[in-house]
C-alpha atoms as a PDB file:
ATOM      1  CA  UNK A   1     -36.996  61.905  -7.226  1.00  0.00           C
ATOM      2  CA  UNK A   2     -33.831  60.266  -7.903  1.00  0.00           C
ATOM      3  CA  UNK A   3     -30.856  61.111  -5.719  1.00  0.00           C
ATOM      4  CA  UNK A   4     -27.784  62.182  -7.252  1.00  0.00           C
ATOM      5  CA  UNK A   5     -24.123  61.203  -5.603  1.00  0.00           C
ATOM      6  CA  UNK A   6     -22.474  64.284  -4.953  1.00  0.00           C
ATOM      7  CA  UNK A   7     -18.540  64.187  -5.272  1.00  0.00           C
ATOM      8  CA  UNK A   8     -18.007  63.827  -1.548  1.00  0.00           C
ATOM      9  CA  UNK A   9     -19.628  59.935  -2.115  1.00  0.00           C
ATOM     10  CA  UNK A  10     -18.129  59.298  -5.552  1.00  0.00           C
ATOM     11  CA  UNK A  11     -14.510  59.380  -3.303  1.00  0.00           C
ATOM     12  CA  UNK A  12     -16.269  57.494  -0.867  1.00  0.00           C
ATOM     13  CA  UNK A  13     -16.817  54.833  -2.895  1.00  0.00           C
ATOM     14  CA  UNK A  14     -13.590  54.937  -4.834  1.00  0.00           C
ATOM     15  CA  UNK A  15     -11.424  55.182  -1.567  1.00  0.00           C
ATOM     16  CA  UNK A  16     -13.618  52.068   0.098  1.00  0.00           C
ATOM     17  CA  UNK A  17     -12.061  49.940  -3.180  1.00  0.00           C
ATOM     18  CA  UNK A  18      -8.833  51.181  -3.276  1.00  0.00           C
ATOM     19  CA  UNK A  19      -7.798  52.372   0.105  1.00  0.00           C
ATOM     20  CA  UNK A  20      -8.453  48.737   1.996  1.00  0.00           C
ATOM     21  CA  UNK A  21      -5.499  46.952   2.781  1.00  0.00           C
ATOM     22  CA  UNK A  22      -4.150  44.031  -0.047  1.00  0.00           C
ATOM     23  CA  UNK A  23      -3.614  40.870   0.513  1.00  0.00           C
ATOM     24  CA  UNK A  24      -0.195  39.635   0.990  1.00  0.00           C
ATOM     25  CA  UNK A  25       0.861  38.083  -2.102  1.00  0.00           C
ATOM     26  CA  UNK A  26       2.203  34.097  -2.606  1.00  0.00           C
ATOM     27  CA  UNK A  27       5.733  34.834  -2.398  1.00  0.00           C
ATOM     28  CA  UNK A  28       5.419  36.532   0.805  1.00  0.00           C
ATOM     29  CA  UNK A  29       3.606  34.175   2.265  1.00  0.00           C
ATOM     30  CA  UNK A  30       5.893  31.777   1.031  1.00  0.00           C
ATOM     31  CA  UNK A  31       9.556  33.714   2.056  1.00  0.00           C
ATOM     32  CA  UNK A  32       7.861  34.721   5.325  1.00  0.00           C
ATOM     33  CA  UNK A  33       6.873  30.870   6.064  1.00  0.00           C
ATOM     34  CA  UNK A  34      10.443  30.058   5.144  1.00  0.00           C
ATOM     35  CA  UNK A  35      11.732  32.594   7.007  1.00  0.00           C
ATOM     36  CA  UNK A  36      10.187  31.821   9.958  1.00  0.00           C
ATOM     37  CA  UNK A  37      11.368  28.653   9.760  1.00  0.00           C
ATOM     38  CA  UNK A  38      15.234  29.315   9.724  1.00  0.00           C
ATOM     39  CA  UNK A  39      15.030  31.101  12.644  1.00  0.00           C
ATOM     40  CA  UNK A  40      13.021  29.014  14.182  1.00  0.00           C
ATOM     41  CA  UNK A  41      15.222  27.175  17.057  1.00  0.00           C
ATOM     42  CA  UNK A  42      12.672  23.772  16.696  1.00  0.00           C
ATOM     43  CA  UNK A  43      13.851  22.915  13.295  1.00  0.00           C
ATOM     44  CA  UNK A  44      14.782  19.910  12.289  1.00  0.00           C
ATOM     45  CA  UNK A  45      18.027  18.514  13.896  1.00  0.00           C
ATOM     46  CA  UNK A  46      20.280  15.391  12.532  1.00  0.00           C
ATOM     47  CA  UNK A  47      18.454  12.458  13.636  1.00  0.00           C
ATOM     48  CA  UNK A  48      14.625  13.602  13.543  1.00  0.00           C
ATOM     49  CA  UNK A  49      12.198  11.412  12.083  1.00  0.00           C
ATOM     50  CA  UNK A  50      11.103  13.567   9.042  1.00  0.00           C
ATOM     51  CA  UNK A  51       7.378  11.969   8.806  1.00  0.00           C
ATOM     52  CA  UNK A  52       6.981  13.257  12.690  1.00  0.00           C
ATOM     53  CA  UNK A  53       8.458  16.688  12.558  1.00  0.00           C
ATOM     54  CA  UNK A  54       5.958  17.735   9.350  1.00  0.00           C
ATOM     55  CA  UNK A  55       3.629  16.072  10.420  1.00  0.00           C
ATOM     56  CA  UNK A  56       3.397  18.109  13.812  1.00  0.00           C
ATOM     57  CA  UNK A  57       4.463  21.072  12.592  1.00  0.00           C
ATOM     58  CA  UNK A  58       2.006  20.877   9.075  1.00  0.00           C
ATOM     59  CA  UNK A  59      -0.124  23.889  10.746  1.00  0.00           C
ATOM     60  CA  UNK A  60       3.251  26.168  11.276  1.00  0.00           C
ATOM     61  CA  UNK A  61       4.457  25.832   8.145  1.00  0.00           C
ATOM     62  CA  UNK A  62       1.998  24.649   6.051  1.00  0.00           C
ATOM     63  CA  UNK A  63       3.846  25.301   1.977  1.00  0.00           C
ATOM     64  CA  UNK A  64       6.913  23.939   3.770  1.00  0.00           C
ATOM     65  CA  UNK A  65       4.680  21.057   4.771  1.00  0.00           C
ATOM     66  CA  UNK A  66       3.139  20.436   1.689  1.00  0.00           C
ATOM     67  CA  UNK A  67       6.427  20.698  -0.272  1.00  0.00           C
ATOM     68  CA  UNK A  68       7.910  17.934   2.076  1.00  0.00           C
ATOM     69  CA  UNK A  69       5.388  15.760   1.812  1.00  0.00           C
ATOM     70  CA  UNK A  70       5.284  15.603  -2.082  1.00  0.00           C
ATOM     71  CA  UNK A  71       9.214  15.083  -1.808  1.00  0.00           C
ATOM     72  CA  UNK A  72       9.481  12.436   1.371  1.00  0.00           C
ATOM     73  CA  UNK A  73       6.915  10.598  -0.859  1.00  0.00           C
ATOM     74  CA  UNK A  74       9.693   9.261  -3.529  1.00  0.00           C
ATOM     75  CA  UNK A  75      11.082   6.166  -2.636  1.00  0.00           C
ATOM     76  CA  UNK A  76      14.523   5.568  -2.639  1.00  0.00           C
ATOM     77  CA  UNK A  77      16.084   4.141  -6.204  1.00  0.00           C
ATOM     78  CA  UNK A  78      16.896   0.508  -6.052  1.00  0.00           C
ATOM     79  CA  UNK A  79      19.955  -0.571  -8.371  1.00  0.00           C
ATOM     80  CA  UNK A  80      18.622  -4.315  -8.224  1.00  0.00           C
ATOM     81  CA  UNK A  81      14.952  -2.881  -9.498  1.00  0.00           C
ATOM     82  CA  UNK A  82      16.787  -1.097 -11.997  1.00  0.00           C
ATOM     83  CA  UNK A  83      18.750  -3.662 -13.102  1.00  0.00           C
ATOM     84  CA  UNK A  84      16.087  -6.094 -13.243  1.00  0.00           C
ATOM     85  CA  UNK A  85      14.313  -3.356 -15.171  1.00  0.00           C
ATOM     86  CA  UNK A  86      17.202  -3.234 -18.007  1.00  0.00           C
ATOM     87  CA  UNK A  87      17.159  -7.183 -18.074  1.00  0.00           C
ATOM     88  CA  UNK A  88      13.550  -7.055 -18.886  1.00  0.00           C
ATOM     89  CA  UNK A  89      14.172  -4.238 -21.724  1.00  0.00           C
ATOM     90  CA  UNK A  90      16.728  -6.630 -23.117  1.00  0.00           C
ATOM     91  CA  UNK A  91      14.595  -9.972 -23.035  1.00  0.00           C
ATOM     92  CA  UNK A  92      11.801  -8.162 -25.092  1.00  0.00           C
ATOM     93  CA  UNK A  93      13.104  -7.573 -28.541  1.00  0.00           C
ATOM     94  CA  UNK A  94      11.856  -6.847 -31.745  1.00  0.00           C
ATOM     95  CA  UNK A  95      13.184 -10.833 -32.533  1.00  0.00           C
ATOM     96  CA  UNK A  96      10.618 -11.740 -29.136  1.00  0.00           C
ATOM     97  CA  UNK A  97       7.094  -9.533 -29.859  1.00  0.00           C
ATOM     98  CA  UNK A  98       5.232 -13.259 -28.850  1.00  0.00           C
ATOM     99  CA  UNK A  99       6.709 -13.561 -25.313  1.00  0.00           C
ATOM    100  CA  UNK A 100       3.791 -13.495 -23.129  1.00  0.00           C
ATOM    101  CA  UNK A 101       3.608 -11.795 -19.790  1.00  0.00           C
ATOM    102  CA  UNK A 102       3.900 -15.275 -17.771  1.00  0.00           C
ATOM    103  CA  UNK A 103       7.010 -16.494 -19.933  1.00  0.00           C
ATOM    104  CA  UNK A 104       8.962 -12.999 -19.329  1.00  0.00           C
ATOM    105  CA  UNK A 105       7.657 -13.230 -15.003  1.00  0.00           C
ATOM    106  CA  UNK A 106       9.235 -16.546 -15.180  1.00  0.00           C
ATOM    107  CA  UNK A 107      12.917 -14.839 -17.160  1.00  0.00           C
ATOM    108  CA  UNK A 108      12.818 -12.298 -14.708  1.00  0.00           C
ATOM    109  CA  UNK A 109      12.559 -14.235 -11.761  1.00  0.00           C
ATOM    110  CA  UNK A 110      15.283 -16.876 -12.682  1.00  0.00           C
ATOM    111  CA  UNK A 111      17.168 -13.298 -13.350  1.00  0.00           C
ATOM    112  CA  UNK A 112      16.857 -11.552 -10.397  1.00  0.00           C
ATOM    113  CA  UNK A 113      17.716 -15.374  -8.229  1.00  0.00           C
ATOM    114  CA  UNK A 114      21.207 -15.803 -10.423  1.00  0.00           C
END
């Protein structure tokens, strides 16, 4: 014999899917985590070492942390790299396709020295 649900179990069912609670979404987690960290009275001040402070606080805030990381990774723009980068753009021309990679090291150095 086969049992057949009555109604009372059909809700019970249903309401076990529907009625549990639902996961926060992304964005909250993500304004609470920043939110939290405004008012939090440990943030960073002036003179902090930035590596240190995410570092130690990765397992607070850990978006913030990842979001810091990916942007303290950058290095800082160098006008002499960027210059000497230009100076190499101009020394290979359509006129000088056969200028090996040696020849143009040896340009770029006598460049970057003058």
């Amino acid at each position: 014999m086969s049992q057949q649900p009555t109604q009372q179990d059909d809700n019970d069912i249903i309401s076990s899917c529907f009625d549990l609670e639902q996961p926060r979404t992304k964005q909250q987690n993500i304004n609470n985590e920043f939110e939290n960290y405004l008012n939090d009275e440990t943030k960073l001040k002036k003179n902090d070492d930035l590596f240190q402070y995410w570092s130690k606080h990765r397992h607070i805030y850990p978006i913030l942390y990842t979001i810091a990381k990916d942007i303290l990774i950058i290095p800082a723009t160098n006008t002499c790299v960027e210059r000497l980068f230009s100076a190499s753009g101009n020394a290979v021309t359509e006129t000088r396709t056969r200028l090996n990679a040696d020849k143009l090291n040896k340009l770029m150095f006598l460049k970057k020295i003058t």
